[in-house]
PDB file of N, CA and C in Angstrom:
ATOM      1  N   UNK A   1      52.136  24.104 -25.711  1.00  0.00           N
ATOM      2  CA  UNK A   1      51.534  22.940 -25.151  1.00  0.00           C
ATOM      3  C   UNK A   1      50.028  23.183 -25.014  1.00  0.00           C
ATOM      4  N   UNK A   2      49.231  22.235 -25.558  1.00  0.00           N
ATOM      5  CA  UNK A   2      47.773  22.514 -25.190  1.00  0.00           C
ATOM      6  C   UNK A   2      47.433  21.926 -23.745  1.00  0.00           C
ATOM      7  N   UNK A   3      46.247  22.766 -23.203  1.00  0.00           N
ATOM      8  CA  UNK A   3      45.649  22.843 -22.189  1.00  0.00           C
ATOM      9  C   UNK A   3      44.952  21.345 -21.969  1.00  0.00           C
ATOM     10  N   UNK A   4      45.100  20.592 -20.620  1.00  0.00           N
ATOM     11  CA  UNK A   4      44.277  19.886 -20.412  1.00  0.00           C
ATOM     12  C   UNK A   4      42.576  19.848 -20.830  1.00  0.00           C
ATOM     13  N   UNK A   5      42.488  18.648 -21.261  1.00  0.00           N
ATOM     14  CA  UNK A   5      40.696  18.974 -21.231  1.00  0.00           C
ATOM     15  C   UNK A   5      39.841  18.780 -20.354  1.00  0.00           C
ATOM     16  N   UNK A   6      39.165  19.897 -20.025  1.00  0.00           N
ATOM     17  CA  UNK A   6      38.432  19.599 -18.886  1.00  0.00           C
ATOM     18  C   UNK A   6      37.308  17.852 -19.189  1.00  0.00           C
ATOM     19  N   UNK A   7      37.334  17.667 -18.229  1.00  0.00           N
ATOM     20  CA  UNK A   7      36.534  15.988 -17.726  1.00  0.00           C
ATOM     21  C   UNK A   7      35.319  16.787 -16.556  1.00  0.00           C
ATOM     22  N   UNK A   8      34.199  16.256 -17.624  1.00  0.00           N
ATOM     23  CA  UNK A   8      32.697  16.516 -17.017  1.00  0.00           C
ATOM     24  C   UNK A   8      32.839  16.279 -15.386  1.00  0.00           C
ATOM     25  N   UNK A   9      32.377  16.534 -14.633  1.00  0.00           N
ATOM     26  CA  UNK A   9      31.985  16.276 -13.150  1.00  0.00           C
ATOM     27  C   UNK A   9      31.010  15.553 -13.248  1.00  0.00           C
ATOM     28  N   UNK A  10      31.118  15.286 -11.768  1.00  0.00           N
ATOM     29  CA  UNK A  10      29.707  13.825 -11.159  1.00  0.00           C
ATOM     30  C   UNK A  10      28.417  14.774 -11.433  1.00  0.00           C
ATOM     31  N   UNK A  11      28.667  15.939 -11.543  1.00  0.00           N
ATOM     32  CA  UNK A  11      27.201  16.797 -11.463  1.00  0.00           C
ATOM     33  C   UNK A  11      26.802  16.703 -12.924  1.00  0.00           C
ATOM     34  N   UNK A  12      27.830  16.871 -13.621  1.00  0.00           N
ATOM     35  CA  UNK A  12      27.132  16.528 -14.990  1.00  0.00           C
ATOM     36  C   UNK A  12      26.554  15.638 -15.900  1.00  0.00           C
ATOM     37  N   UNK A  13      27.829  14.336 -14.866  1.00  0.00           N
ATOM     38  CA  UNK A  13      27.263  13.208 -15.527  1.00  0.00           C
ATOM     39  C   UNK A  13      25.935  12.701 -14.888  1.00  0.00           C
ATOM     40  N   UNK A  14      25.279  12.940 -13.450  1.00  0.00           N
ATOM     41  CA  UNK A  14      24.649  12.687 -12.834  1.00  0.00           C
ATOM     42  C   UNK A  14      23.421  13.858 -13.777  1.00  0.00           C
ATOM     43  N   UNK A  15      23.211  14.568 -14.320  1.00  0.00           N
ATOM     44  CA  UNK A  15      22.344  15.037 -15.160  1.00  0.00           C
ATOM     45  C   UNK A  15      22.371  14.989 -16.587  1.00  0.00           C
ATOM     46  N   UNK A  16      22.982  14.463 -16.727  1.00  0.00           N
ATOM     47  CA  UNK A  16      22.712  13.422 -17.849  1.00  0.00           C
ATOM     48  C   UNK A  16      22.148  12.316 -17.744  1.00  0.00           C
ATOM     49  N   UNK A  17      22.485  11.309 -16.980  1.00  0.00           N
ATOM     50  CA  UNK A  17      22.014  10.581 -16.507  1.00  0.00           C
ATOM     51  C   UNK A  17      20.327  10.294 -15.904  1.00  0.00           C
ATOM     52  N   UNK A  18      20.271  11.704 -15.541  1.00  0.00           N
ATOM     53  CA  UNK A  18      18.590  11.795 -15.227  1.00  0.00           C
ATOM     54  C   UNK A  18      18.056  12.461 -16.446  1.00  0.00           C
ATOM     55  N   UNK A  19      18.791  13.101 -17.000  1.00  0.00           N
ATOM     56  CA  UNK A  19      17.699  13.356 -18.635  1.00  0.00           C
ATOM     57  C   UNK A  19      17.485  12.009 -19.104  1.00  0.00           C
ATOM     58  N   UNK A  20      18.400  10.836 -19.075  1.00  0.00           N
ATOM     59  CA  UNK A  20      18.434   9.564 -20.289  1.00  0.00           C
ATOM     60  C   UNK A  20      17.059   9.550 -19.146  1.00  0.00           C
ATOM     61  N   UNK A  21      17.469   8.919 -18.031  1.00  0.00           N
ATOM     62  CA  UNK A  21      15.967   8.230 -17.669  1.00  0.00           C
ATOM     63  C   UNK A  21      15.010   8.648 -17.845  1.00  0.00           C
ATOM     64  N   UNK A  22      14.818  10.334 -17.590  1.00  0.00           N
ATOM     65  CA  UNK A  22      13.242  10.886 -18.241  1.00  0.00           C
ATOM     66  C   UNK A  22      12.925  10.491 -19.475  1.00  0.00           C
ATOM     67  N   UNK A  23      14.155  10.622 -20.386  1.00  0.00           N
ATOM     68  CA  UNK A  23      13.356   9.784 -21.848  1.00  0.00           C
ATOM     69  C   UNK A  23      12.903   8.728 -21.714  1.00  0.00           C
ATOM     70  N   UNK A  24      13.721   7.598 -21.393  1.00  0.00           N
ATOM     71  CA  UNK A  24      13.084   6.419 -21.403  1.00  0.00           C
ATOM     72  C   UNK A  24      11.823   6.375 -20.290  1.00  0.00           C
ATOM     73  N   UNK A  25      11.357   6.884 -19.571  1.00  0.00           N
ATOM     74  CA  UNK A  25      10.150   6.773 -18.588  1.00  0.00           C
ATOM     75  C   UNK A  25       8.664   8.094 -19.443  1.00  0.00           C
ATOM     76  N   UNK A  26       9.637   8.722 -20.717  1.00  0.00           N
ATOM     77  CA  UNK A  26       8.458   8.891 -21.780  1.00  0.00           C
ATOM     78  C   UNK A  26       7.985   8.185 -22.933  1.00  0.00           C
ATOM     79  N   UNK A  27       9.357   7.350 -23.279  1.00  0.00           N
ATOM     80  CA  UNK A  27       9.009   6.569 -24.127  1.00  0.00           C
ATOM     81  C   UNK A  27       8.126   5.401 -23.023  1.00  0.00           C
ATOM     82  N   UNK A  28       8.317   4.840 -22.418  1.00  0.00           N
ATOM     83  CA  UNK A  28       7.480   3.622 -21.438  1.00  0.00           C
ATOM     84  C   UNK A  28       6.298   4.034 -21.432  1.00  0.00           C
ATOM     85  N   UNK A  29       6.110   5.566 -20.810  1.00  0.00           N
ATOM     86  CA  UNK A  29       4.423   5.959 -20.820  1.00  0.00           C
ATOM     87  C   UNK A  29       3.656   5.819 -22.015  1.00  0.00           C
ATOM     88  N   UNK A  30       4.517   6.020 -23.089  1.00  0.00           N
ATOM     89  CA  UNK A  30       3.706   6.430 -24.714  1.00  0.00           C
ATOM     90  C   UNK A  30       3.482   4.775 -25.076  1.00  0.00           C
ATOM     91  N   UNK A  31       4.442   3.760 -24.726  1.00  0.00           N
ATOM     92  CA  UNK A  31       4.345   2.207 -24.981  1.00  0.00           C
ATOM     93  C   UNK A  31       2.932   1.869 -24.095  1.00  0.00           C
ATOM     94  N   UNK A  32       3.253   2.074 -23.033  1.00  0.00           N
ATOM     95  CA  UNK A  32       1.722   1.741 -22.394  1.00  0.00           C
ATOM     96  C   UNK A  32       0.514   2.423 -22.006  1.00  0.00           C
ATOM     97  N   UNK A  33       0.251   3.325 -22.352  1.00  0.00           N
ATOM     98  CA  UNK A  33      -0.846   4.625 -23.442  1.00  0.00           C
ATOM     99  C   UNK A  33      -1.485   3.678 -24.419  1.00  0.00           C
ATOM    100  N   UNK A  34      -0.426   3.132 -24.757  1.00  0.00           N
ATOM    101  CA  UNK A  34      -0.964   2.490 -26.250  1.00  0.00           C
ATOM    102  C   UNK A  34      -0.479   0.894 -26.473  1.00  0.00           C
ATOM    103  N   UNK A  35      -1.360   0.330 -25.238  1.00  0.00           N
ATOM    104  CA  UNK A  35      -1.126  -1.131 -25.483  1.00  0.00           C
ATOM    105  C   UNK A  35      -1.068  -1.949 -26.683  1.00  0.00           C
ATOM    106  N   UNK A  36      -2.854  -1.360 -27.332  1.00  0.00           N
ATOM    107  CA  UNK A  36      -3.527  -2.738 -28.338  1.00  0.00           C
ATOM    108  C   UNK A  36      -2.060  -2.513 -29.264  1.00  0.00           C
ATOM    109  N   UNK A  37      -1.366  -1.578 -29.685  1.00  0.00           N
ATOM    110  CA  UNK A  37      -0.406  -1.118 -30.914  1.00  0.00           C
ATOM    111  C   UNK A  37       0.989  -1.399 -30.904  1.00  0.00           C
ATOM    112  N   UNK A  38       1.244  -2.062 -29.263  1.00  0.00           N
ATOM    113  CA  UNK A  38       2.679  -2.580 -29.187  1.00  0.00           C
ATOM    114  C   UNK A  38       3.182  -4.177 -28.892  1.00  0.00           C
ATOM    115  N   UNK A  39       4.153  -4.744 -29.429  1.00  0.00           N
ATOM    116  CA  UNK A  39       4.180  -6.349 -29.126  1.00  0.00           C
ATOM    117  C   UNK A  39       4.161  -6.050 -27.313  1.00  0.00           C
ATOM    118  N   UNK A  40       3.988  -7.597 -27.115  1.00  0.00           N
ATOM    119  CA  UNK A  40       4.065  -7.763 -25.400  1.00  0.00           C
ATOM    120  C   UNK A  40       5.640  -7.730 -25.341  1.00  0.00           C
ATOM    121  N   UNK A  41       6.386  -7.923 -26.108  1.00  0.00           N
ATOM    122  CA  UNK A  41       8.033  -7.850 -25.537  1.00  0.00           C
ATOM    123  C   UNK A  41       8.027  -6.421 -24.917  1.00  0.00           C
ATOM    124  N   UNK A  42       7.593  -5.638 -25.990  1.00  0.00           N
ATOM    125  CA  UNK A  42       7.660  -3.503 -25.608  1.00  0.00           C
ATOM    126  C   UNK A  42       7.176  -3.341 -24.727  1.00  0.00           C
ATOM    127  N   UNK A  43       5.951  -3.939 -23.878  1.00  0.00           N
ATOM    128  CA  UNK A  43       5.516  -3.432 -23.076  1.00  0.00           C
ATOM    129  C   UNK A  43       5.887  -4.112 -21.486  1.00  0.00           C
ATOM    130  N   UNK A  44       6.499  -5.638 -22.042  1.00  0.00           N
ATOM    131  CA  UNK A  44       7.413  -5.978 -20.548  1.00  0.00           C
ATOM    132  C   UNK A  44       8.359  -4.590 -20.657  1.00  0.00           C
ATOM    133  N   UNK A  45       9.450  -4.302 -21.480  1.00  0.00           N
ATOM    134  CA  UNK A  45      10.454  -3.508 -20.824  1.00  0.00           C
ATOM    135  C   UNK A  45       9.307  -2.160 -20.784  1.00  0.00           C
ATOM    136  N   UNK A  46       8.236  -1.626 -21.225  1.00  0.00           N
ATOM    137  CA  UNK A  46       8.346  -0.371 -21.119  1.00  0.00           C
ATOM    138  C   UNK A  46       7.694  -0.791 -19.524  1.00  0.00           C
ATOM    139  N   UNK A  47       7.002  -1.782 -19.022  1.00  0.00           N
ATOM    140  CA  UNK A  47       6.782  -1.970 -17.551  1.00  0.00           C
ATOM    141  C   UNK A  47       7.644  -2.076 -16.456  1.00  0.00           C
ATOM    142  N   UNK A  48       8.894  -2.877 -16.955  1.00  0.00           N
ATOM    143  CA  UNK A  48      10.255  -3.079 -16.233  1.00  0.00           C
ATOM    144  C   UNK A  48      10.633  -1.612 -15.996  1.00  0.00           C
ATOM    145  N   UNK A  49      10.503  -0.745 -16.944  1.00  0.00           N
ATOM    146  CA  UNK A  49      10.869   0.353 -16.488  1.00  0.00           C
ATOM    147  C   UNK A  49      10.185   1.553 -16.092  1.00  0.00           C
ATOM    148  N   UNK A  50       8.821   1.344 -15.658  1.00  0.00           N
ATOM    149  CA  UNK A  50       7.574   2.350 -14.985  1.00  0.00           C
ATOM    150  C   UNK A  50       8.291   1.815 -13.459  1.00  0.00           C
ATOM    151  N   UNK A  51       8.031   0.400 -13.637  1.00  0.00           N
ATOM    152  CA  UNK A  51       8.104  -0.165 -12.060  1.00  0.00           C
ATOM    153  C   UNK A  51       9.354   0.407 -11.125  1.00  0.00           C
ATOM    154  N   UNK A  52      10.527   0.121 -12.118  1.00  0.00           N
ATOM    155  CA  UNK A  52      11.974   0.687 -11.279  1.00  0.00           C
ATOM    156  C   UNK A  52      11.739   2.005 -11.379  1.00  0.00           C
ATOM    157  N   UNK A  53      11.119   2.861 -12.529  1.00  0.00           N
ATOM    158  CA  UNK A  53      11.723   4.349 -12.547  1.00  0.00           C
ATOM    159  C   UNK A  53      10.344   5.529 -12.771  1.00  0.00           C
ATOM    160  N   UNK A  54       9.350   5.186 -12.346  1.00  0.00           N
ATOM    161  CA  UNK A  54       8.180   5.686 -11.923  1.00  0.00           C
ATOM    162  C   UNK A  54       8.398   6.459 -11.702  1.00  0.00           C
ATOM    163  N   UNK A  55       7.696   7.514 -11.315  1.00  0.00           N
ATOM    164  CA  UNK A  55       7.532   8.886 -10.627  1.00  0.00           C
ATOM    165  C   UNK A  55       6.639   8.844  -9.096  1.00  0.00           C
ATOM    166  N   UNK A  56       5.892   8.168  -9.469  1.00  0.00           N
ATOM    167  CA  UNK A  56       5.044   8.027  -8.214  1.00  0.00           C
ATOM    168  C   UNK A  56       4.851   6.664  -8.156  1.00  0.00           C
ATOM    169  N   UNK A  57       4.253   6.011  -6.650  1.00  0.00           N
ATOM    170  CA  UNK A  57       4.197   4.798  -5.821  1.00  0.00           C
ATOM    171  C   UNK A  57       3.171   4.287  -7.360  1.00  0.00           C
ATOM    172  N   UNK A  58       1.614   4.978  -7.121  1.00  0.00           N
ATOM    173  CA  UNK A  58       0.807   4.771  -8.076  1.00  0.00           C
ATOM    174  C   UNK A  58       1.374   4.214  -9.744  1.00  0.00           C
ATOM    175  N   UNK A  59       1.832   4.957 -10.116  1.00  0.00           N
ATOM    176  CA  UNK A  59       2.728   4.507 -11.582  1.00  0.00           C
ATOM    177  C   UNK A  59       3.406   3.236 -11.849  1.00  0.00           C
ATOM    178  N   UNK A  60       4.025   3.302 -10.306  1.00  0.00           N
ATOM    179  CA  UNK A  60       4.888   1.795 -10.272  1.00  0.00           C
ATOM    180  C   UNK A  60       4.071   0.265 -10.156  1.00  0.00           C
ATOM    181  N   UNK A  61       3.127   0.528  -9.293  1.00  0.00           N
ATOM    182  CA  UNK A  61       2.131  -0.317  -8.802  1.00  0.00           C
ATOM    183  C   UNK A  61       1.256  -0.402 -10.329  1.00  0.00           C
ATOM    184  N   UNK A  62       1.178   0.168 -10.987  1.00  0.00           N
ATOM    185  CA  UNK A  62      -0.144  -0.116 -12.056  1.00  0.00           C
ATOM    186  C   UNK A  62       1.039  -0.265 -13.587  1.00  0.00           C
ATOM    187  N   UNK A  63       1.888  -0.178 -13.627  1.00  0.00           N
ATOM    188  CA  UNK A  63       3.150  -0.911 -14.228  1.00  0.00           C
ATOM    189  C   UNK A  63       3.585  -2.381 -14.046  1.00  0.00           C
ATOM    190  N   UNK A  64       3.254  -2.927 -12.716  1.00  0.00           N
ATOM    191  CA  UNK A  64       3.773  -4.463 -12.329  1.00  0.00           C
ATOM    192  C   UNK A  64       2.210  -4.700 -12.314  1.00  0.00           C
ATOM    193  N   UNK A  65       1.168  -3.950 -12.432  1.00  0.00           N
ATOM    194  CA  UNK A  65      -0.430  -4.985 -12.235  1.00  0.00           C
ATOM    195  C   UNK A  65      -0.120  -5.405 -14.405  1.00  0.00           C
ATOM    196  N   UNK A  66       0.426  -4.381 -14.915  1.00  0.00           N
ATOM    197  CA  UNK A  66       0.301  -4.514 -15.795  1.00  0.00           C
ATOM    198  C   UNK A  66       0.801  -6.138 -16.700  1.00  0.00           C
ATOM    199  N   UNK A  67       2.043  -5.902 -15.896  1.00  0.00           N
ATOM    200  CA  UNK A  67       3.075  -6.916 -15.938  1.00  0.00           C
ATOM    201  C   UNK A  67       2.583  -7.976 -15.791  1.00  0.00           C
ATOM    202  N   UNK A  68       1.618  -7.922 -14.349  1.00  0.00           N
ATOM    203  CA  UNK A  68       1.029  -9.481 -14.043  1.00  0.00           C
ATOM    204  C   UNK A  68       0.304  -9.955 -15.051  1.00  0.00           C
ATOM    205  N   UNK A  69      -0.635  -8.899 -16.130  1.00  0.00           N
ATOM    206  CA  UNK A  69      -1.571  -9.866 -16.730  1.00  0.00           C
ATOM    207  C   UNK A  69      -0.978  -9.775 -18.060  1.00  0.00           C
ATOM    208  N   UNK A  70       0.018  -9.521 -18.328  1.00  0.00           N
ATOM    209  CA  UNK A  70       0.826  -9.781 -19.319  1.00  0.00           C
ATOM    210  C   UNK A  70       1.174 -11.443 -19.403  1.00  0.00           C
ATOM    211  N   UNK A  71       1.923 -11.626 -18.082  1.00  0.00           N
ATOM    212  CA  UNK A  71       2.353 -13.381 -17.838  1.00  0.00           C
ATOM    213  C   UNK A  71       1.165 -13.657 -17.781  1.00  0.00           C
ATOM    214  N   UNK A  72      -0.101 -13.621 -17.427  1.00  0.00           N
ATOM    215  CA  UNK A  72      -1.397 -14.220 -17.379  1.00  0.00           C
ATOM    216  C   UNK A  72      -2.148 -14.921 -18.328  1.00  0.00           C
ATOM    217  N   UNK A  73      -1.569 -13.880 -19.533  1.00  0.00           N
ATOM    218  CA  UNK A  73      -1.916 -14.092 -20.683  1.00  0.00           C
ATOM    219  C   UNK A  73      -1.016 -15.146 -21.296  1.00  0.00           C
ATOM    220  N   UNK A  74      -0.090 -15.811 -20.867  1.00  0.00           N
ATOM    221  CA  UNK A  74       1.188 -16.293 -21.758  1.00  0.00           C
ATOM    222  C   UNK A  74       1.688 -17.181 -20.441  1.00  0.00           C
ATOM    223  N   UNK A  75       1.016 -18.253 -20.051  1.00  0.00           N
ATOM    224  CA  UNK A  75       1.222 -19.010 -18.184  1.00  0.00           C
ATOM    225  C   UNK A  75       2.492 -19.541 -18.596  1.00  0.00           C
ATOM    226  N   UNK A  76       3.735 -20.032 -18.040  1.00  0.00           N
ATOM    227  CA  UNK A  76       4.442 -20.722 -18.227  1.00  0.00           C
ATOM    228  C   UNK A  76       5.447 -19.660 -18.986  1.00  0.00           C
ATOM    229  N   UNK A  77       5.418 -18.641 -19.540  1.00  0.00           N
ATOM    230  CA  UNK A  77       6.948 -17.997 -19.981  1.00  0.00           C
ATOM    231  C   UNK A  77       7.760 -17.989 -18.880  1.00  0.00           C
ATOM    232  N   UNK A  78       7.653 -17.141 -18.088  1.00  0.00           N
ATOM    233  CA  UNK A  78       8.668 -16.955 -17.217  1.00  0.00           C
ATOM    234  C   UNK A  78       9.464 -18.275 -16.555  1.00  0.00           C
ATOM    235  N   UNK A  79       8.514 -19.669 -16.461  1.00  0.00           N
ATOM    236  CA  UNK A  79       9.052 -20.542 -16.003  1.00  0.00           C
ATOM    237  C   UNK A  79       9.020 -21.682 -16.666  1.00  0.00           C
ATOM    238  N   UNK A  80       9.855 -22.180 -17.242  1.00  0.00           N
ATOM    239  CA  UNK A  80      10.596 -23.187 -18.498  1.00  0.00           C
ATOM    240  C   UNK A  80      10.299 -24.607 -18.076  1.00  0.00           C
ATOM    241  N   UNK A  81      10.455 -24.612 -16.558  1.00  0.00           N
ATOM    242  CA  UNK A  81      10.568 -26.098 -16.118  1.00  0.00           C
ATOM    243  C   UNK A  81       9.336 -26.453 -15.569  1.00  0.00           C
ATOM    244  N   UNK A  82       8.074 -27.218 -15.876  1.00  0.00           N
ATOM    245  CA  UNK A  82       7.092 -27.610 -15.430  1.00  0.00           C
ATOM    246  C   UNK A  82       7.147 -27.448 -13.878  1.00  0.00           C
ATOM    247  N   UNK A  83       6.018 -27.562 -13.172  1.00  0.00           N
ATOM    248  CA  UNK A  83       5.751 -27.624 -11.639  1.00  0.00           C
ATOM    249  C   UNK A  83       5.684 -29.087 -11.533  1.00  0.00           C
ATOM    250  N   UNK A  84       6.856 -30.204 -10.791  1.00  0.00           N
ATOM    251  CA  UNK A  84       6.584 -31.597 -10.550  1.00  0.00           C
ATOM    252  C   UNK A  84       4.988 -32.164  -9.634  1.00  0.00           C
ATOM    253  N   UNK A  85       4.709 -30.975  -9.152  1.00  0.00           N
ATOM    254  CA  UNK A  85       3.208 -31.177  -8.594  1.00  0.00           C
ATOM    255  C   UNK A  85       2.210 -31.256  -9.037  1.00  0.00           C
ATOM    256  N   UNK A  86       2.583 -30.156 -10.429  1.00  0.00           N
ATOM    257  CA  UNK A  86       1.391 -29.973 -11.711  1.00  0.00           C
ATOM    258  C   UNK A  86       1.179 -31.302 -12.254  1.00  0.00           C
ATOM    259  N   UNK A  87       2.175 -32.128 -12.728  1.00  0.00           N
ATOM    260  CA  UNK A  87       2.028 -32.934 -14.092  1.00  0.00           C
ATOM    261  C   UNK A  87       1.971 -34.301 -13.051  1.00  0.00           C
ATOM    262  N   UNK A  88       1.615 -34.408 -11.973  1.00  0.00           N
ATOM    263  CA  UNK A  88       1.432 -35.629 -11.455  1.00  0.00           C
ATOM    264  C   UNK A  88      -0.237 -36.163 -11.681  1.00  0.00           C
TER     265      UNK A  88
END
Protein backbone atom coordinates (compact mmCIF):
# COMPACT_ATOMS: atom_id res chain seq x y z
CA UNK A 1 0.00 0.00 0.00
CA UNK A 2 1.46 3.41 -0.73
CA UNK A 3 1.98 6.01 1.85
CA UNK A 4 -0.30 8.92 2.19
CA UNK A 5 0.87 12.14 0.59
CA UNK A 6 1.87 14.54 2.65
CA UNK A 7 -0.54 17.99 2.12
CA UNK A 8 1.56 21.31 2.42
CA UNK A 9 0.70 23.17 5.78
CA UNK A 10 -0.78 26.72 6.38
CA UNK A 11 2.99 27.59 6.84
CA UNK A 12 3.72 26.72 3.49
CA UNK A 13 1.02 27.79 1.79
CA UNK A 14 1.14 31.06 3.70
CA UNK A 15 4.82 31.41 2.10
CA UNK A 16 4.00 30.95 -0.91
CA UNK A 17 1.60 33.10 -0.83
CA UNK A 18 3.93 35.95 0.31
CA UNK A 19 6.56 35.08 -2.37
CA UNK A 20 3.46 35.49 -5.19
CA UNK A 21 2.85 38.94 -3.62
CA UNK A 22 6.53 40.05 -3.56
CA UNK A 23 6.50 39.33 -7.26
CA UNK A 24 3.70 41.06 -8.13
CA UNK A 25 4.67 44.29 -5.83
CA UNK A 26 8.09 43.94 -8.23
CA UNK A 27 6.49 43.71 -11.16
CA UNK A 28 4.06 47.03 -9.99
CA UNK A 29 7.33 48.91 -9.00
CA UNK A 30 9.08 48.18 -12.51
CA UNK A 31 5.31 49.26 -14.22
CA UNK A 32 5.51 52.48 -12.39
CA UNK A 33 9.43 53.23 -12.65
CA UNK A 34 8.43 53.36 -16.04
CA UNK A 35 5.28 55.19 -16.69
CA UNK A 36 5.84 57.07 -20.25
CA UNK A 37 6.36 52.95 -21.57
CA UNK A 38 3.20 51.39 -20.08
CA UNK A 39 -0.69 51.63 -21.20
CA UNK A 40 -2.79 53.41 -18.32
CA UNK A 41 -4.73 49.97 -17.91
CA UNK A 42 -0.90 48.52 -16.42
CA UNK A 43 -0.47 51.09 -14.38
CA UNK A 44 -4.17 51.23 -12.72
CA UNK A 45 -3.50 47.52 -11.63
CA UNK A 46 0.22 47.99 -11.05
CA UNK A 47 -1.30 51.05 -8.58
CA UNK A 48 -4.24 48.88 -7.29
CA UNK A 49 -1.60 46.89 -6.17
CA UNK A 50 1.27 49.37 -4.52
CA UNK A 51 -1.86 50.80 -2.69
CA UNK A 52 -3.21 47.34 -1.10
CA UNK A 53 0.31 45.70 -0.95
CA UNK A 54 2.97 48.41 -0.39
CA UNK A 55 5.62 48.06 1.88
CA UNK A 56 5.47 51.27 3.43
CA UNK A 57 2.55 54.02 4.32
CA UNK A 58 4.75 56.30 1.75
CA UNK A 59 4.52 53.70 -1.29
CA UNK A 60 0.86 53.32 -0.78
CA UNK A 61 0.04 57.00 -0.60
CA UNK A 62 2.15 57.92 -3.84
CA UNK A 63 0.47 54.74 -5.66
CA UNK A 64 -3.30 56.21 -5.13
CA UNK A 65 -1.74 60.08 -5.84
CA UNK A 66 -0.77 58.20 -8.83
CA UNK A 67 -4.07 56.73 -9.45
CA UNK A 68 -5.73 60.10 -8.95
CA UNK A 69 -4.10 61.71 -11.93
CA UNK A 70 -4.51 58.83 -13.94
CA UNK A 71 -8.64 59.41 -13.69
CA UNK A 72 -7.66 63.13 -14.11
CA UNK A 73 -6.44 62.55 -17.17
CA UNK A 74 -9.49 60.43 -18.53
CA UNK A 75 -12.72 62.56 -16.24
CA UNK A 76 -15.69 60.46 -16.45
CA UNK A 77 -14.15 56.67 -16.70
CA UNK A 78 -14.83 55.58 -13.53
CA UNK A 79 -18.34 57.06 -13.68
CA UNK A 80 -20.64 56.05 -16.73
CA UNK A 81 -23.68 57.96 -15.62
CA UNK A 82 -23.46 61.79 -16.04
CA UNK A 83 -23.81 64.08 -12.76
CA UNK A 84 -27.82 65.29 -13.10
CA UNK A 85 -26.36 68.62 -11.63
CA UNK A 86 -23.66 68.78 -14.31
CA UNK A 87 -25.82 68.72 -17.50
CA UNK A 88 -28.48 71.11 -16.15
Amino acid sequence: MNAPTPVRGPHARDAARADWIDERRREARAVVADVAHHSDHLIRLACNVLIRHGETPQEREDARILLVVLDARHPGRGDPQPDPEVSR
